[in-house]
Protein backbone atom coordinates (compact mmCIF):
# COMPACT_ATOMS: atom_id res chain seq x y z
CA UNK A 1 27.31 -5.34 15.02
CA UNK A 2 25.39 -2.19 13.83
CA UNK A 3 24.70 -3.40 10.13
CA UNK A 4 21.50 -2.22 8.44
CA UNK A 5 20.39 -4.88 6.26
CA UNK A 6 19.76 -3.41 2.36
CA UNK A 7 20.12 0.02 4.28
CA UNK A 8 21.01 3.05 1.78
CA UNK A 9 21.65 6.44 3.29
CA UNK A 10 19.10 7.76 1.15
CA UNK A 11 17.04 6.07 3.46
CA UNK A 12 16.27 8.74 6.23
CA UNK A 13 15.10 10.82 4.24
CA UNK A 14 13.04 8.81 2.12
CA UNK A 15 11.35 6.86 4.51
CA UNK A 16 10.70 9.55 7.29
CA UNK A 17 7.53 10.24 9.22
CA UNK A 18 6.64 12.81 6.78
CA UNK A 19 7.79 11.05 3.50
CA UNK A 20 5.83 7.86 4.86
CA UNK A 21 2.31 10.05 5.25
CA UNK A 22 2.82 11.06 1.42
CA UNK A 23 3.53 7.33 0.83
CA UNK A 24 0.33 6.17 2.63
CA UNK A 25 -1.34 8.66 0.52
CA UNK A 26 0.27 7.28 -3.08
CA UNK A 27 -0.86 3.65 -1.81
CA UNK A 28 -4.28 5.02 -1.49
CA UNK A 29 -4.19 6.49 -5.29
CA UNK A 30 -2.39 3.05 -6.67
CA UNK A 31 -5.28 0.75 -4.71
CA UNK A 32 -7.55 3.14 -6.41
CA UNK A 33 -6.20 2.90 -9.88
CA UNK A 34 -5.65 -1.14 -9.43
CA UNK A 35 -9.71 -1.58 -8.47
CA UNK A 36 -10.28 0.37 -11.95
CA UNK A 37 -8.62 -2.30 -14.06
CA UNK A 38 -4.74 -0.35 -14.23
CA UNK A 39 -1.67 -2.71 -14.34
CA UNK A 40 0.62 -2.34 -11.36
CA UNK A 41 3.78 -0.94 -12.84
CA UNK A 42 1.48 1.93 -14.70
CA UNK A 43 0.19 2.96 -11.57
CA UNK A 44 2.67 2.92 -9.72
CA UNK A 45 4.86 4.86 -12.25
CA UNK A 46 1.75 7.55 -12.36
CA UNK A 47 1.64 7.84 -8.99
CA UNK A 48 5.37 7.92 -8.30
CA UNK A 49 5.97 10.88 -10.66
CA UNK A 50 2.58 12.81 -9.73
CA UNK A 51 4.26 12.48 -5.97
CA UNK A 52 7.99 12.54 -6.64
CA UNK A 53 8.42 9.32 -5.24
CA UNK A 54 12.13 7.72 -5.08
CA UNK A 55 13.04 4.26 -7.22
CA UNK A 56 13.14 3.01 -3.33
CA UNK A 57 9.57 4.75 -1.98
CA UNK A 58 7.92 3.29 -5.47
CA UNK A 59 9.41 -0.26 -4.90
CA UNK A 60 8.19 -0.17 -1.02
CA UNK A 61 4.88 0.88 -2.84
CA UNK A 62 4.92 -1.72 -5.36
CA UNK A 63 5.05 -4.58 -2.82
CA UNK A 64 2.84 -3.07 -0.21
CA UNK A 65 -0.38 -2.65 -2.55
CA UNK A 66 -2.61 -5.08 -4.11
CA UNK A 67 -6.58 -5.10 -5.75
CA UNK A 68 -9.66 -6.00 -4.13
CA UNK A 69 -9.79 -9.03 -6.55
CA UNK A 70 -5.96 -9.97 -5.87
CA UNK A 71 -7.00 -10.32 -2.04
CA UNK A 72 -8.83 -13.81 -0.75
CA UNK A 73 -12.02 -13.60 0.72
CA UNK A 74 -11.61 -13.57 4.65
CA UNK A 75 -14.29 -15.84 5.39
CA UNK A 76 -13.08 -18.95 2.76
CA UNK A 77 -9.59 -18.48 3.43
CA UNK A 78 -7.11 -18.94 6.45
CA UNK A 79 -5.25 -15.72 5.55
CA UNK A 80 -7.19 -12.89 6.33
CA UNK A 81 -6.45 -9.19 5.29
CA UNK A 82 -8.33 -6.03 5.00
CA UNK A 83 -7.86 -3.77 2.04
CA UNK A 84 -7.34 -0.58 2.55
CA UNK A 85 -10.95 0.72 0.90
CA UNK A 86 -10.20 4.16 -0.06
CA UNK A 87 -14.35 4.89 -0.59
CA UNK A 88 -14.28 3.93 3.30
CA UNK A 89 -10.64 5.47 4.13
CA UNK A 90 -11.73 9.18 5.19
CA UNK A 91 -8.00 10.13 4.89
CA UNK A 92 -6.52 7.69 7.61
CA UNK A 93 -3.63 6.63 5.65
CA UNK A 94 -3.81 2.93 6.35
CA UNK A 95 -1.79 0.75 4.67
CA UNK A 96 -2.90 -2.50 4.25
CA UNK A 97 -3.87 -4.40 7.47
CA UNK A 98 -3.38 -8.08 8.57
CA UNK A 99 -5.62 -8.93 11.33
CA UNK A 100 -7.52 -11.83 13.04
CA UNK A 101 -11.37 -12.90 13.33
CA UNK A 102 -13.05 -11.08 10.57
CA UNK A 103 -16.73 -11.69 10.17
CA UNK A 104 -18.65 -11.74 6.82
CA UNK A 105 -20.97 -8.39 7.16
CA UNK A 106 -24.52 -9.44 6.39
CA UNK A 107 -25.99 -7.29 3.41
């Protein structure tokens, strides 16, 4: 069985190498607009139309993204995920990251 689960042909196109770099990019812009106090759907509908962004690449968006203040602290929580600082980014294009063993920094 070759099925592909919630798979539209739209698809290939939409979420190619090159359509997932300007994607990375829009995430960057929504975190941004999120840490200044924007409400999800608004930024994500900015973004979206500023980068032409399908219903599909704006949904994948949508659910990928998420404040500083919406994530738990790493050190007083099990979960632990890095936001994707985009002060601290220099253009990598990270999406967030789930990892394992993060330390509180000392100030």
């Amino acid at each position: 069985m070759d099925a592909k689960r919630g798979f539209v042909p739209e698809d290939e196109r939409n979420f190619s190498s090159e359509a997932i770099e300007t994607m990375k990019t829009a995430s960057r812009h929504v975190c941004y607009l999120l840490d200044e106090g924007y409400d999800l759907k608004q930024a994500t509908v900015f973004v979206g139309n500023h980068f032409l962004l399908s219903e599909r690449q704006r949904l994948a968006i949508t659910r990928s993204v998420a404040s500083k203040n919406q994530l738990p602290c790493p050190w007083e929580e099990p979960f632990e995920a890095v936001h994707c600082d985009h002060s601290e980014d220099k253009g990598t294009g990270r999406f967030f990251e789930y990892t394992s063993g993060i330390q509180k920094q000392d100030s």
